[in-house]
C-alpha atoms as a PDB file:
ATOM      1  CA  UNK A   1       0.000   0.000   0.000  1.00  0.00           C
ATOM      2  CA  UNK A   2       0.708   3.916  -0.677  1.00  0.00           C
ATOM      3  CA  UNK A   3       1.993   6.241   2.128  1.00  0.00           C
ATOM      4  CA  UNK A   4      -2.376   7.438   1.934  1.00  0.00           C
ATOM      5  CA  UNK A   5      -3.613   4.255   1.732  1.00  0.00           C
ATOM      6  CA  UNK A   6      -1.634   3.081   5.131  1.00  0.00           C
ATOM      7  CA  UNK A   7      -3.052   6.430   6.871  1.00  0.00           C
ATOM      8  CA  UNK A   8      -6.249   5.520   5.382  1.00  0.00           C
ATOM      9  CA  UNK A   9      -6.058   1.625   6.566  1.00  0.00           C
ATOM     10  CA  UNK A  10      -4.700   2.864  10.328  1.00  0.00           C
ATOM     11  CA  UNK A  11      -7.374   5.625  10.694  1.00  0.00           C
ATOM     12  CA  UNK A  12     -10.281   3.163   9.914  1.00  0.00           C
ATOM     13  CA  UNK A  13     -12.191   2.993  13.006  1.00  0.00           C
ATOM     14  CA  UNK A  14     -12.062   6.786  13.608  1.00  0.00           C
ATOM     15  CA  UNK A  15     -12.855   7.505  10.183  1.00  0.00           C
ATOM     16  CA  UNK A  16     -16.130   5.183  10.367  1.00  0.00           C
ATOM     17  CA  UNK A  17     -17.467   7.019  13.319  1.00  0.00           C
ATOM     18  CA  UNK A  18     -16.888  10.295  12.012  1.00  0.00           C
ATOM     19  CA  UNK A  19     -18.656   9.941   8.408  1.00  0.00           C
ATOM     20  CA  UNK A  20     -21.445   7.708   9.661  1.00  0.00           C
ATOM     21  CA  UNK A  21     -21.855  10.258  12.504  1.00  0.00           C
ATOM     22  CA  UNK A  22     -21.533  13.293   9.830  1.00  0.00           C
ATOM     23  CA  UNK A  23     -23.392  11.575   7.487  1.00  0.00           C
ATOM     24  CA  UNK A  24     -26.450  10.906  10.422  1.00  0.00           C
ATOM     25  CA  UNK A  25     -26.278  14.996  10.802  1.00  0.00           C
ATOM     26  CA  UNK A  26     -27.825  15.550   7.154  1.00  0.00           C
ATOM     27  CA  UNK A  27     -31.011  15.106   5.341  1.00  0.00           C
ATOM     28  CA  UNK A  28     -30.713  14.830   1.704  1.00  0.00           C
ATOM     29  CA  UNK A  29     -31.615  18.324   0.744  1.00  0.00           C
ATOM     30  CA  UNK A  30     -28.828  19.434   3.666  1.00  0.00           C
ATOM     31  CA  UNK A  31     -29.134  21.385   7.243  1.00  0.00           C
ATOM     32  CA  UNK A  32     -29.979  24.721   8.280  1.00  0.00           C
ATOM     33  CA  UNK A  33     -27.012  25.527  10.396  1.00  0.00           C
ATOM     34  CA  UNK A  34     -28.881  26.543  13.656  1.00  0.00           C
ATOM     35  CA  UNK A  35     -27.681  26.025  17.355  1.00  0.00           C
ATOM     36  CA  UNK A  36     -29.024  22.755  16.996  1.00  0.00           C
ATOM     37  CA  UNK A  37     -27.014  21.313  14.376  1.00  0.00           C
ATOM     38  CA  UNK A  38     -23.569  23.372  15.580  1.00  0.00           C
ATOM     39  CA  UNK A  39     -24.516  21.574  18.660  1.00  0.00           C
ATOM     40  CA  UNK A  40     -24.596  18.133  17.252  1.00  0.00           C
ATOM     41  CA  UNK A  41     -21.856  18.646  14.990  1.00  0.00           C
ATOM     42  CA  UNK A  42     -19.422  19.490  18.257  1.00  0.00           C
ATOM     43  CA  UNK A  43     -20.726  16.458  19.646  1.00  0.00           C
ATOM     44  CA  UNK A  44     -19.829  14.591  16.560  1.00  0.00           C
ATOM     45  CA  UNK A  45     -16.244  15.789  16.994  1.00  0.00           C
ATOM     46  CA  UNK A  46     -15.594  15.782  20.426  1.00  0.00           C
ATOM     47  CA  UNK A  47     -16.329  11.816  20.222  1.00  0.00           C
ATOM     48  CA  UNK A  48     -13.357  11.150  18.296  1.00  0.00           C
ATOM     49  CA  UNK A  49     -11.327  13.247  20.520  1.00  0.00           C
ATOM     50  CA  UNK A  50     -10.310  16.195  18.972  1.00  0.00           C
ATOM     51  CA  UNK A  51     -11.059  18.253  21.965  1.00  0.00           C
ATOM     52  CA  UNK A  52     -12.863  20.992  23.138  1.00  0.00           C
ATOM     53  CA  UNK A  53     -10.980  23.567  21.544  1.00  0.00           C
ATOM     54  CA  UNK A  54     -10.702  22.343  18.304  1.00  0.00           C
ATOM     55  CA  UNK A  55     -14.279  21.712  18.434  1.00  0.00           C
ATOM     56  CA  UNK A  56     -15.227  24.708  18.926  1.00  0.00           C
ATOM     57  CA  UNK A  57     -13.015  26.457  16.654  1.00  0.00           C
ATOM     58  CA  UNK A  58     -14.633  23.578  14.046  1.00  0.00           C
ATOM     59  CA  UNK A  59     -18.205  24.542  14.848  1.00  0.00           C
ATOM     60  CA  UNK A  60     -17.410  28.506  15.500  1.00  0.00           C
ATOM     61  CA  UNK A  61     -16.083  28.420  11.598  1.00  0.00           C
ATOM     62  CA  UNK A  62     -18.682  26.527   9.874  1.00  0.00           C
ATOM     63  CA  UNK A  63     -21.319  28.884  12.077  1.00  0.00           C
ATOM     64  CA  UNK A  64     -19.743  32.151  10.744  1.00  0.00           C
ATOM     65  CA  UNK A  65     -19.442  31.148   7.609  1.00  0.00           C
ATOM     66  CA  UNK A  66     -22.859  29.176   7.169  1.00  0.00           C
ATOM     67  CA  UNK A  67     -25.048  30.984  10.096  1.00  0.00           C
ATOM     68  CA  UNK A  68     -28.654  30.474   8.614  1.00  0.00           C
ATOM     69  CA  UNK A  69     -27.971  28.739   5.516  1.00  0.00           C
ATOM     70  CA  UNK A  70     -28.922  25.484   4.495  1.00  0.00           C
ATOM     71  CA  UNK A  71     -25.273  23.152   4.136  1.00  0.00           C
ATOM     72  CA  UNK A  72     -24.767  20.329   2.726  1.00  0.00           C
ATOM     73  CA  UNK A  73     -22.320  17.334   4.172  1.00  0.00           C
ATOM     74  CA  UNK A  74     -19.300  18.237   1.542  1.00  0.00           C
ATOM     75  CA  UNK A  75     -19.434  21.921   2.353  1.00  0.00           C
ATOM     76  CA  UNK A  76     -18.898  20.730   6.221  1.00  0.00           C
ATOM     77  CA  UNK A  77     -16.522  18.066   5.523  1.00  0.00           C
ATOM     78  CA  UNK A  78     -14.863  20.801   3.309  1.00  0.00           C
ATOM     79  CA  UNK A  79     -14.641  23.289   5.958  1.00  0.00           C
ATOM     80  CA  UNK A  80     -13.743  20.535   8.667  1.00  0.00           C
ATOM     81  CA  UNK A  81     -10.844  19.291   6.666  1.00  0.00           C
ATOM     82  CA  UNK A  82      -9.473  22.855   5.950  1.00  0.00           C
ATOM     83  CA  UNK A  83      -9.376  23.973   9.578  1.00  0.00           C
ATOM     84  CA  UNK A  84      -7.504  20.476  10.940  1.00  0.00           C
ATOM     85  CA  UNK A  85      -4.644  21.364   7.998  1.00  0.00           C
ATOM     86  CA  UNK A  86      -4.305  24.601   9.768  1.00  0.00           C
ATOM     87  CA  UNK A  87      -4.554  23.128  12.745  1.00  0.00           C
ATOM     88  CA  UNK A  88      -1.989  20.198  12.513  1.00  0.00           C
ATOM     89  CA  UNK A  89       0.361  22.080   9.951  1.00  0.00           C
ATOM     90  CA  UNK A  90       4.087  21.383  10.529  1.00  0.00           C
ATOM     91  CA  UNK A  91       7.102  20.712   8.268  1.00  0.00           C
ATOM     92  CA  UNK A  92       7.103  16.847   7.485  1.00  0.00           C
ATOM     93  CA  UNK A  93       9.897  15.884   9.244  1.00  0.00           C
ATOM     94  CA  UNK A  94      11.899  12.132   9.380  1.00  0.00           C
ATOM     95  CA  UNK A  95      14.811  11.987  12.132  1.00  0.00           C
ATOM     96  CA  UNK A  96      17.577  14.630  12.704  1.00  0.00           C
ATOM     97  CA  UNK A  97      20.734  13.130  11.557  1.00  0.00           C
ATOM     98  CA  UNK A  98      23.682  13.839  12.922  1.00  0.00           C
ATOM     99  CA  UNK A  99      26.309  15.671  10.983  1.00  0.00           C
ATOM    100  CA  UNK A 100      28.662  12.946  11.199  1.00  0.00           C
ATOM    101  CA  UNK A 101      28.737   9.752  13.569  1.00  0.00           C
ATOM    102  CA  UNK A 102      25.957   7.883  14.856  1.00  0.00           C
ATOM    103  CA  UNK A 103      22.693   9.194  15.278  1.00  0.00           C
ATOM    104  CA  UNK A 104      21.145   8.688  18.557  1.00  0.00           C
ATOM    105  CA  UNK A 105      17.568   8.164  18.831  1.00  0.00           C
ATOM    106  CA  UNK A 106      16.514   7.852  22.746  1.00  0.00           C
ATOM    107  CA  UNK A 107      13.102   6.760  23.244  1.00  0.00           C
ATOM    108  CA  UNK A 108      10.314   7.553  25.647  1.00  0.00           C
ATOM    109  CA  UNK A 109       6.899   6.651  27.081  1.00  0.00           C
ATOM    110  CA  UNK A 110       4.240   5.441  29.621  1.00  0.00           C
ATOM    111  CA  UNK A 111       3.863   0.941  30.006  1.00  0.00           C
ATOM    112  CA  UNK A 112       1.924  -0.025  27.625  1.00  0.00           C
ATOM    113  CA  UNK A 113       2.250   2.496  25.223  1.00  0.00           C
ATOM    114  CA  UNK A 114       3.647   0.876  22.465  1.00  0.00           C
ATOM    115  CA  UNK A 115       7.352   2.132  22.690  1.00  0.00           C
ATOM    116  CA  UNK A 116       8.969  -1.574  21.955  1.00  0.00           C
ATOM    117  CA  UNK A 117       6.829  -2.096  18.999  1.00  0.00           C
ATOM    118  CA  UNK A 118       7.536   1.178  17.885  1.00  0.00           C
ATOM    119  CA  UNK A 119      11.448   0.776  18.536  1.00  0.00           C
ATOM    120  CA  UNK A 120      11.390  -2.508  16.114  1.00  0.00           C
ATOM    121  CA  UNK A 121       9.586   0.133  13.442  1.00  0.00           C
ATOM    122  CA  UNK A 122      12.455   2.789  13.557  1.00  0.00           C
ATOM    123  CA  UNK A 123      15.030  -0.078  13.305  1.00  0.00           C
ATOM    124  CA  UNK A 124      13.014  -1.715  10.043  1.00  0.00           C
ATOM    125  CA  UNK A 125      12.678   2.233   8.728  1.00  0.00           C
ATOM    126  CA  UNK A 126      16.559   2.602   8.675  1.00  0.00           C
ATOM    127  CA  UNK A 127      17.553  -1.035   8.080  1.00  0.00           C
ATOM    128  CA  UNK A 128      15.576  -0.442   4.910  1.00  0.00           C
ATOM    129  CA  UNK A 129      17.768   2.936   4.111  1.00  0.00           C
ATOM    130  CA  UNK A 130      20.476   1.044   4.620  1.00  0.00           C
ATOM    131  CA  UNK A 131      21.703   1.977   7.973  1.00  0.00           C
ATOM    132  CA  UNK A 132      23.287   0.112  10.532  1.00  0.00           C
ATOM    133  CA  UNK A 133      21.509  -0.075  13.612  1.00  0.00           C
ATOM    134  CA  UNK A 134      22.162  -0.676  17.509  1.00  0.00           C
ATOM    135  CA  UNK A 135      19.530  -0.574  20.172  1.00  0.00           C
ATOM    136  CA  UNK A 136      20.364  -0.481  24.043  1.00  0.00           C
ATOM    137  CA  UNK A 137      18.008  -1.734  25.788  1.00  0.00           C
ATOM    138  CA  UNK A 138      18.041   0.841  28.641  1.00  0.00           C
ATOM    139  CA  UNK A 139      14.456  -0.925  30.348  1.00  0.00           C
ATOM    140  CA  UNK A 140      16.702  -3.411  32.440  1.00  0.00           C
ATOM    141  CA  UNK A 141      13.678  -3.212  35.008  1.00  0.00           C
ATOM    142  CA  UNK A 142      11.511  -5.183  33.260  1.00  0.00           C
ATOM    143  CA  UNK A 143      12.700  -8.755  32.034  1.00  0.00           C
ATOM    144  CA  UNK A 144      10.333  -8.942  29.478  1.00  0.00           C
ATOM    145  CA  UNK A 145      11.111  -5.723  27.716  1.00  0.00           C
ATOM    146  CA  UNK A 146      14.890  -6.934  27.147  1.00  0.00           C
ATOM    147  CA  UNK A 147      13.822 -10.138  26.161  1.00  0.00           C
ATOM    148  CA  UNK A 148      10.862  -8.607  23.511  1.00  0.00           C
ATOM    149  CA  UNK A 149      13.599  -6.179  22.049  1.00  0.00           C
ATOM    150  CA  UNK A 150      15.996  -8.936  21.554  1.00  0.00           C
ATOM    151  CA  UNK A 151      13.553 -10.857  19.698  1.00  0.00           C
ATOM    152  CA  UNK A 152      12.928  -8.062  17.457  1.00  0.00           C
ATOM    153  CA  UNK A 153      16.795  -7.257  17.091  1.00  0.00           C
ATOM    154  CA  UNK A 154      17.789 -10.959  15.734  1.00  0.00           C
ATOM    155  CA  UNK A 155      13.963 -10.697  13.837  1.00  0.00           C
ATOM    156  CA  UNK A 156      15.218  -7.650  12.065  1.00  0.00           C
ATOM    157  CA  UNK A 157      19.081  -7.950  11.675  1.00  0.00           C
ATOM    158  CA  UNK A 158      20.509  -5.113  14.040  1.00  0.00           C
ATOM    159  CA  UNK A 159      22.793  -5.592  17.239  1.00  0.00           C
ATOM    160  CA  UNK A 160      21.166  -4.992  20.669  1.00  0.00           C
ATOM    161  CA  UNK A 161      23.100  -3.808  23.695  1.00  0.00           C
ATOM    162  CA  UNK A 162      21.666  -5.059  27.073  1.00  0.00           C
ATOM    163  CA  UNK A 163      22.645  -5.305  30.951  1.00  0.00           C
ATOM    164  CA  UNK A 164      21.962  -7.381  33.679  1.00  0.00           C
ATOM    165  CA  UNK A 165      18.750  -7.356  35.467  1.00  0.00           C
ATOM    166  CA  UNK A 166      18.158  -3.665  37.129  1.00  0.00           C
ATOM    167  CA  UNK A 167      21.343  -2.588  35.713  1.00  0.00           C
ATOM    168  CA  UNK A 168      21.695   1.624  35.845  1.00  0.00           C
ATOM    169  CA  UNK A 169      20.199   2.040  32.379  1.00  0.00           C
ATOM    170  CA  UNK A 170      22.325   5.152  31.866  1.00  0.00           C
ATOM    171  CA  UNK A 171      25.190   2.377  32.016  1.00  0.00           C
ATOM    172  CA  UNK A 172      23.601   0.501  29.387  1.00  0.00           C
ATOM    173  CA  UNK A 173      22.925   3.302  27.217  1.00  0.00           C
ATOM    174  CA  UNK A 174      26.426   4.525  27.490  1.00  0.00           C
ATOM    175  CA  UNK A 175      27.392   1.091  26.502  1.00  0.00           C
ATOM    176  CA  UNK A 176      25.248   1.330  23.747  1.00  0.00           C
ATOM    177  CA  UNK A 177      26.407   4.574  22.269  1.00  0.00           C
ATOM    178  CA  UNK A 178      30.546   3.291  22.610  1.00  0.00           C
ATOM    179  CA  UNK A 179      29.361  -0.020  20.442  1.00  0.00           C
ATOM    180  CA  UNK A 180      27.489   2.587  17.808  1.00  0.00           C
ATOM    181  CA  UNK A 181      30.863   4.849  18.014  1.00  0.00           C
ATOM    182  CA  UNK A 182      33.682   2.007  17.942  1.00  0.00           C
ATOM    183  CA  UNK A 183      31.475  -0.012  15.296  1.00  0.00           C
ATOM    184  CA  UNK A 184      30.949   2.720  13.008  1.00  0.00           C
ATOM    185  CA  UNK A 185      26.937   2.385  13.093  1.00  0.00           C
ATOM    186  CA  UNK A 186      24.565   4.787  11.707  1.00  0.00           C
ATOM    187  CA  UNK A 187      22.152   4.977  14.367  1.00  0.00           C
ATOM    188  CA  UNK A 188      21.699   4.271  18.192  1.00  0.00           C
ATOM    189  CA  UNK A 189      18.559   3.946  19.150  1.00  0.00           C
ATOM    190  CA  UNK A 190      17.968   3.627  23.130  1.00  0.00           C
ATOM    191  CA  UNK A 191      15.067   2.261  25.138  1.00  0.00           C
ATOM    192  CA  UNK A 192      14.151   3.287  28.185  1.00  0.00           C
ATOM    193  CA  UNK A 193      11.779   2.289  30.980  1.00  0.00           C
ATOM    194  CA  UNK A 194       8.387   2.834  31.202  1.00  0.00           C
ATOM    195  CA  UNK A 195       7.026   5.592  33.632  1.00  0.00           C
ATOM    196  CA  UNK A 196       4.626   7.570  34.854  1.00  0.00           C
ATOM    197  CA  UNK A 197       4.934  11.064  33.892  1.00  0.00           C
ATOM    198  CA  UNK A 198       4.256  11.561  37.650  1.00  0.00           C
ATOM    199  CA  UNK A 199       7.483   9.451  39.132  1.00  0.00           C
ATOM    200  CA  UNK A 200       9.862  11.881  39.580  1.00  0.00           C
ATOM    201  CA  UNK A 201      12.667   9.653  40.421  1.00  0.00           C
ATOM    202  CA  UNK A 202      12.315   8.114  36.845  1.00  0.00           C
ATOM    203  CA  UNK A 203      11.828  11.545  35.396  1.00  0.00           C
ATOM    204  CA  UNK A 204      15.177  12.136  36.966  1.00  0.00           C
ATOM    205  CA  UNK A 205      16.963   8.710  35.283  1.00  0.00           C
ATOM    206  CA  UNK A 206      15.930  10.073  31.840  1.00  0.00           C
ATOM    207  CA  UNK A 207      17.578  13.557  32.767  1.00  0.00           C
ATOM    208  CA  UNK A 208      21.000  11.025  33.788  1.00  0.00           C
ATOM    209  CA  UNK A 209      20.875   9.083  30.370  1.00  0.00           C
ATOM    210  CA  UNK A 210      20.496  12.301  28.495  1.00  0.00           C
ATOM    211  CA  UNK A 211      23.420  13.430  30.602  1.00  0.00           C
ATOM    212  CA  UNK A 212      25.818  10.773  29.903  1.00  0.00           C
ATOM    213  CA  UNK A 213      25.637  10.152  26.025  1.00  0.00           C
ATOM    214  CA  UNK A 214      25.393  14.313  26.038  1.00  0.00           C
ATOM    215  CA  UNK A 215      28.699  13.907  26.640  1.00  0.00           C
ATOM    216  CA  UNK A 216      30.116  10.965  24.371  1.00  0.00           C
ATOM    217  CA  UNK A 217      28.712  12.207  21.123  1.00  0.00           C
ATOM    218  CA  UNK A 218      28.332  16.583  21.420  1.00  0.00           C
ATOM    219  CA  UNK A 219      24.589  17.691  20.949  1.00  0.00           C
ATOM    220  CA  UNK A 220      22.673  13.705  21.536  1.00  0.00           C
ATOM    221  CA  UNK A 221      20.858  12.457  21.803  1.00  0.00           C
ATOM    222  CA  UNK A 222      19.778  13.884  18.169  1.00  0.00           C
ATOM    223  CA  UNK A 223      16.370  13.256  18.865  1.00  0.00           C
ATOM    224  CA  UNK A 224      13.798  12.115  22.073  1.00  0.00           C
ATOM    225  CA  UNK A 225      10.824  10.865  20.300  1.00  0.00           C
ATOM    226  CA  UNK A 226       7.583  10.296  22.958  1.00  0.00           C
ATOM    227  CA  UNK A 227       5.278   6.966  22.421  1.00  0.00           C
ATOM    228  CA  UNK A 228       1.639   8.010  22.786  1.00  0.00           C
ATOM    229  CA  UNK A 229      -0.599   5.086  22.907  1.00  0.00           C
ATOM    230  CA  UNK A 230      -3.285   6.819  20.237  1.00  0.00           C
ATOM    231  CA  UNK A 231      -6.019   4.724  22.504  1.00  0.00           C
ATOM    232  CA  UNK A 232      -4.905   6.455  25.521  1.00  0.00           C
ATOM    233  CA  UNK A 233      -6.979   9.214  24.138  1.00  0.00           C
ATOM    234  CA  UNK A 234      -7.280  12.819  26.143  1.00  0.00           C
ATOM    235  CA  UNK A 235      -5.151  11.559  28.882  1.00  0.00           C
ATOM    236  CA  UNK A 236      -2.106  11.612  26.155  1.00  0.00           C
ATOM    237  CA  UNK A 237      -1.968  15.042  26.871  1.00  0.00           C
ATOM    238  CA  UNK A 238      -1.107  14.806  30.331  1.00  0.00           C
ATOM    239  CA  UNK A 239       1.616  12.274  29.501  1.00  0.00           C
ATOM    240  CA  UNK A 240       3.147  14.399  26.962  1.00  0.00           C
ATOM    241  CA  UNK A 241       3.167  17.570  29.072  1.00  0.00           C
ATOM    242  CA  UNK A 242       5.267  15.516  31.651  1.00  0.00           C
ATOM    243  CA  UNK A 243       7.491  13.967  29.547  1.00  0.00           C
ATOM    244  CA  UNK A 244       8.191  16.917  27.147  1.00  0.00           C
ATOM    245  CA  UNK A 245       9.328  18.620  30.069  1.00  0.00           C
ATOM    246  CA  UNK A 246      12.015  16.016  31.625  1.00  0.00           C
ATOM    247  CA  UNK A 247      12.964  13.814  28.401  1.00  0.00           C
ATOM    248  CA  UNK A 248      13.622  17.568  26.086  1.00  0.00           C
ATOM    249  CA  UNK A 249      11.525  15.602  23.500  1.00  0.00           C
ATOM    250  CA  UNK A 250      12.145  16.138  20.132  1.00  0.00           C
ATOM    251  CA  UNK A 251       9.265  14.608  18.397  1.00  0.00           C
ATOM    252  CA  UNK A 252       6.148  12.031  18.853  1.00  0.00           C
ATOM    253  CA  UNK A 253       5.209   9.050  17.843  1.00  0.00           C
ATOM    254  CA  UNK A 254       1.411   8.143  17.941  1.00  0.00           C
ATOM    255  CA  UNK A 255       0.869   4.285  17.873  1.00  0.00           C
ATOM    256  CA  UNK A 256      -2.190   2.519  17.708  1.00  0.00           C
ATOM    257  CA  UNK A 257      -3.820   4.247  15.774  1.00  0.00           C
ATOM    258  CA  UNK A 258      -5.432   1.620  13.997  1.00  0.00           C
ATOM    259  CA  UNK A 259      -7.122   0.094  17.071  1.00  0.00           C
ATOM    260  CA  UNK A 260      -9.052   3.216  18.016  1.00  0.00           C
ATOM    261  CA  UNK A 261     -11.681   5.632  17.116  1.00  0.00           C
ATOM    262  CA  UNK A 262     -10.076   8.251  19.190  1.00  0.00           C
ATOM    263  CA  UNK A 263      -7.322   9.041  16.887  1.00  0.00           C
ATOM    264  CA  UNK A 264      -8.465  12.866  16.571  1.00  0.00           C
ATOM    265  CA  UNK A 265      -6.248  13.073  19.462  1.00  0.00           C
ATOM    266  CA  UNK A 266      -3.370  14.203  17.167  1.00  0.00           C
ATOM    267  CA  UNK A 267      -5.570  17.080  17.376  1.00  0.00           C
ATOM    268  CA  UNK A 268      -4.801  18.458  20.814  1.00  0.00           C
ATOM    269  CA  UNK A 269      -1.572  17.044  21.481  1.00  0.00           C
ATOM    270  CA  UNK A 270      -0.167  19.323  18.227  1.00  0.00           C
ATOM    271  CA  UNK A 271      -2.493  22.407  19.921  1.00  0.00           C
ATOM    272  CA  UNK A 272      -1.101  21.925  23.391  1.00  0.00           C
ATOM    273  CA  UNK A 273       2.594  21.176  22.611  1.00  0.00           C
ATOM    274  CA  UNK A 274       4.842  22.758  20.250  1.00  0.00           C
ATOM    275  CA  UNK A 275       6.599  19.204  19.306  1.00  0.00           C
ATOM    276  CA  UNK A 276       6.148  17.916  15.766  1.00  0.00           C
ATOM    277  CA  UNK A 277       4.425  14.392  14.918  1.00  0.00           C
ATOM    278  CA  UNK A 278       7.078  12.287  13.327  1.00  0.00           C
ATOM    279  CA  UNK A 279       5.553   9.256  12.664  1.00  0.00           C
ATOM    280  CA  UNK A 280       2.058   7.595  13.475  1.00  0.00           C
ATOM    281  CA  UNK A 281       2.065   3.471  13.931  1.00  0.00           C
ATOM    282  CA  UNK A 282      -0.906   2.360  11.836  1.00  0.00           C
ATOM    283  CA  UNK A 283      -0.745  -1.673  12.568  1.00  0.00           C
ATOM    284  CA  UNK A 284       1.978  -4.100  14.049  1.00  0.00           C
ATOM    285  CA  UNK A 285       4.203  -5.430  11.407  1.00  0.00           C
ATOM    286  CA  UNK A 286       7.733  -3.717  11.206  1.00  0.00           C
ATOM    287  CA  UNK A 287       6.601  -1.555   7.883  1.00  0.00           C
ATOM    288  CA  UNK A 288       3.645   0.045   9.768  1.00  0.00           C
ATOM    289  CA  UNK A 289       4.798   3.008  10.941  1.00  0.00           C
ATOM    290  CA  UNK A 290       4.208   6.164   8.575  1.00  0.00           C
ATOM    291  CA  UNK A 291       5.605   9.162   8.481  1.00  0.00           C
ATOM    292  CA  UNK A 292       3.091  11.915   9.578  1.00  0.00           C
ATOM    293  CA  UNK A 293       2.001  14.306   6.982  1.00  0.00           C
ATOM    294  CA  UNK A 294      -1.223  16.663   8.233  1.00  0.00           C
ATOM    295  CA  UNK A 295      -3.118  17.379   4.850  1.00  0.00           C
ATOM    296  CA  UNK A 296      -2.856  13.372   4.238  1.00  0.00           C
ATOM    297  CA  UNK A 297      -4.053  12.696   7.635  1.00  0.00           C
ATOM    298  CA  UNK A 298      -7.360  15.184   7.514  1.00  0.00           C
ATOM    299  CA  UNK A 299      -8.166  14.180   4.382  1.00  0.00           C
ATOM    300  CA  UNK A 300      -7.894  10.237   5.741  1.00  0.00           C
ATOM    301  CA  UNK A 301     -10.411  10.867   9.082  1.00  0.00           C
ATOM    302  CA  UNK A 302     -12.660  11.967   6.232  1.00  0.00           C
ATOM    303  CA  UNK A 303     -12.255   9.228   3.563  1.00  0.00           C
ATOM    304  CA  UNK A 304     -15.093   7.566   3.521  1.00  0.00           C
ATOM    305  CA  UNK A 305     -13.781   4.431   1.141  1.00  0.00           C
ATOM    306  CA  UNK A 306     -12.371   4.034   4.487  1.00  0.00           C
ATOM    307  CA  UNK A 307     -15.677   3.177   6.466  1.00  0.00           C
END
């Protein structure tokens, strides 16, 4: 499939609740845009998780430009679209390479959110550029985590760096970053452990990491991408906001999208944070992740082949 076609595929379920829930607004011959349908429309949005404010900017719009007219649904899908462009308009970024030497990629998130799976993604992404990759895996509090990103390592064909069992992961990660520098790799990408936004003492272990390969390779790591779990809905905002703050993030990544209607949450998290959306994970096979691109993702919620 296309770059559109993935977006498409991975915004499915949010897609089908907005147009049948659009579509349920409108009589054949159109609406008269009254309080009542401004009210419903908000509604509509809102469900998906756009938010309050965009919301209201949505239905504020289509009531100044259509107060007491009769519209019809492409005029409001029209005028929907255009205003999430504006909304979600950023350059379409990839990764920040380094000028020369490895890149380091540190990675961030909340259990659960799909970080791992997302981790195995970025490897497949430059494996198929033909990078060489490393990965530390920096969540030595967790057995499982180690063991899931060394499956994916020998799965996809890239070295992985790990320590023993509650190791200090800014050990492992400065491990990591010497095998990337004395083996001439392209990238370094680190995990870390999963956290609350809320546990300061793990806030703090991110701020240690960032500390130590700061100093092994000037200015990384190059980027700090945040995992949002896209069916985490609203309360991704909260664990952005936290993790923005300690991590210096660089970027997000929004995974899951393809298991949730709520994947208007983009919305929000791009009106609350000035931090770009690199990439959006659309399904869980190493090609699924998609670089984000706003005009191809408005038009997508609004697809309605997708339904």
């Amino acid at each position: 499939m296309g770059f559109f076609n993935r977006i498409k595929a991975g915004l499915k379920k949010t897609s089908s609740v907005l147009n049948t829930d659009i579509r349920d607004l409108f009589k054949t011959e159109g609406r008269l845009v009254d309080d009542q349908f401004l009210d419903e429309l908000f509604a509509t949005l809102v469900k998906t998780d756009i938010g309050g404010k965009a919301g209201t900017e949505i239905r504020d719009r289509i009531q100044n430009t259509f107060r007491g007219r009769v519209i019809h649904m492409t005029e409001a899908l029209d005028a929907v679209k255009q205003h999430l462009k504006e909304l979600l308009a950023q350059p379409e970024e990839s990764i920040r390479y380094a000028t020369s030497g490895p890149t380091v990629v540190m990675v961030v998130g909340v259990n659960g959110s799909g970080k791992t799976t997302s981790i195995a993604k970025l490897a497949h992404m430059f494996r198929t550029q033909g990078k060489s990759v490393v990965l530390g895996a920096g969540d030595t509090f967790r057995a499982a985590a180690v063991q899931q990103l060394t499956i994916w390592a020998e799965r996809l064909g890239v070295e992985i760096v790990t320590g023993e069992p509650g190791a200090d992961p800014a050990s492992v990660a400065h491990r990591a970053v010497s095998t990337a520098l004395s083996e001439g790799k392209d990238v370094c990408i680190l995990d870390t452990a999963g956290r609350l936004q809320t546990q300061v003492n793990l806030m703090k272990e991110l701020e240690k990491i960032h500390r130590v390969i700061g100093k092994q390779i000037e200015s990384s790591p190059h980027e700090v991408l945040l995992v949002l779990d896209a069916t985490a809905g609203q309360n991704g905002i909260s664990q952005a906001r936290g993790f923005s703050e300690a991590a210096n993030c660089t970027g997000l990544v929004l995974a899951k999208l393809d298991g949730t209607a709520k994947g208007g949450v983009v919305v929000p998290i791009r009106q609350e944070f000035d931090l770009p959306v690199k990439f959006i994970g659309v399904g869980e096979t190493p090609e699924d992740l998609v670089l984000f691109n706003a005009d191809e993702f408005s038009e997508a919620l609004f697809d309605e082949q997708t339904v």
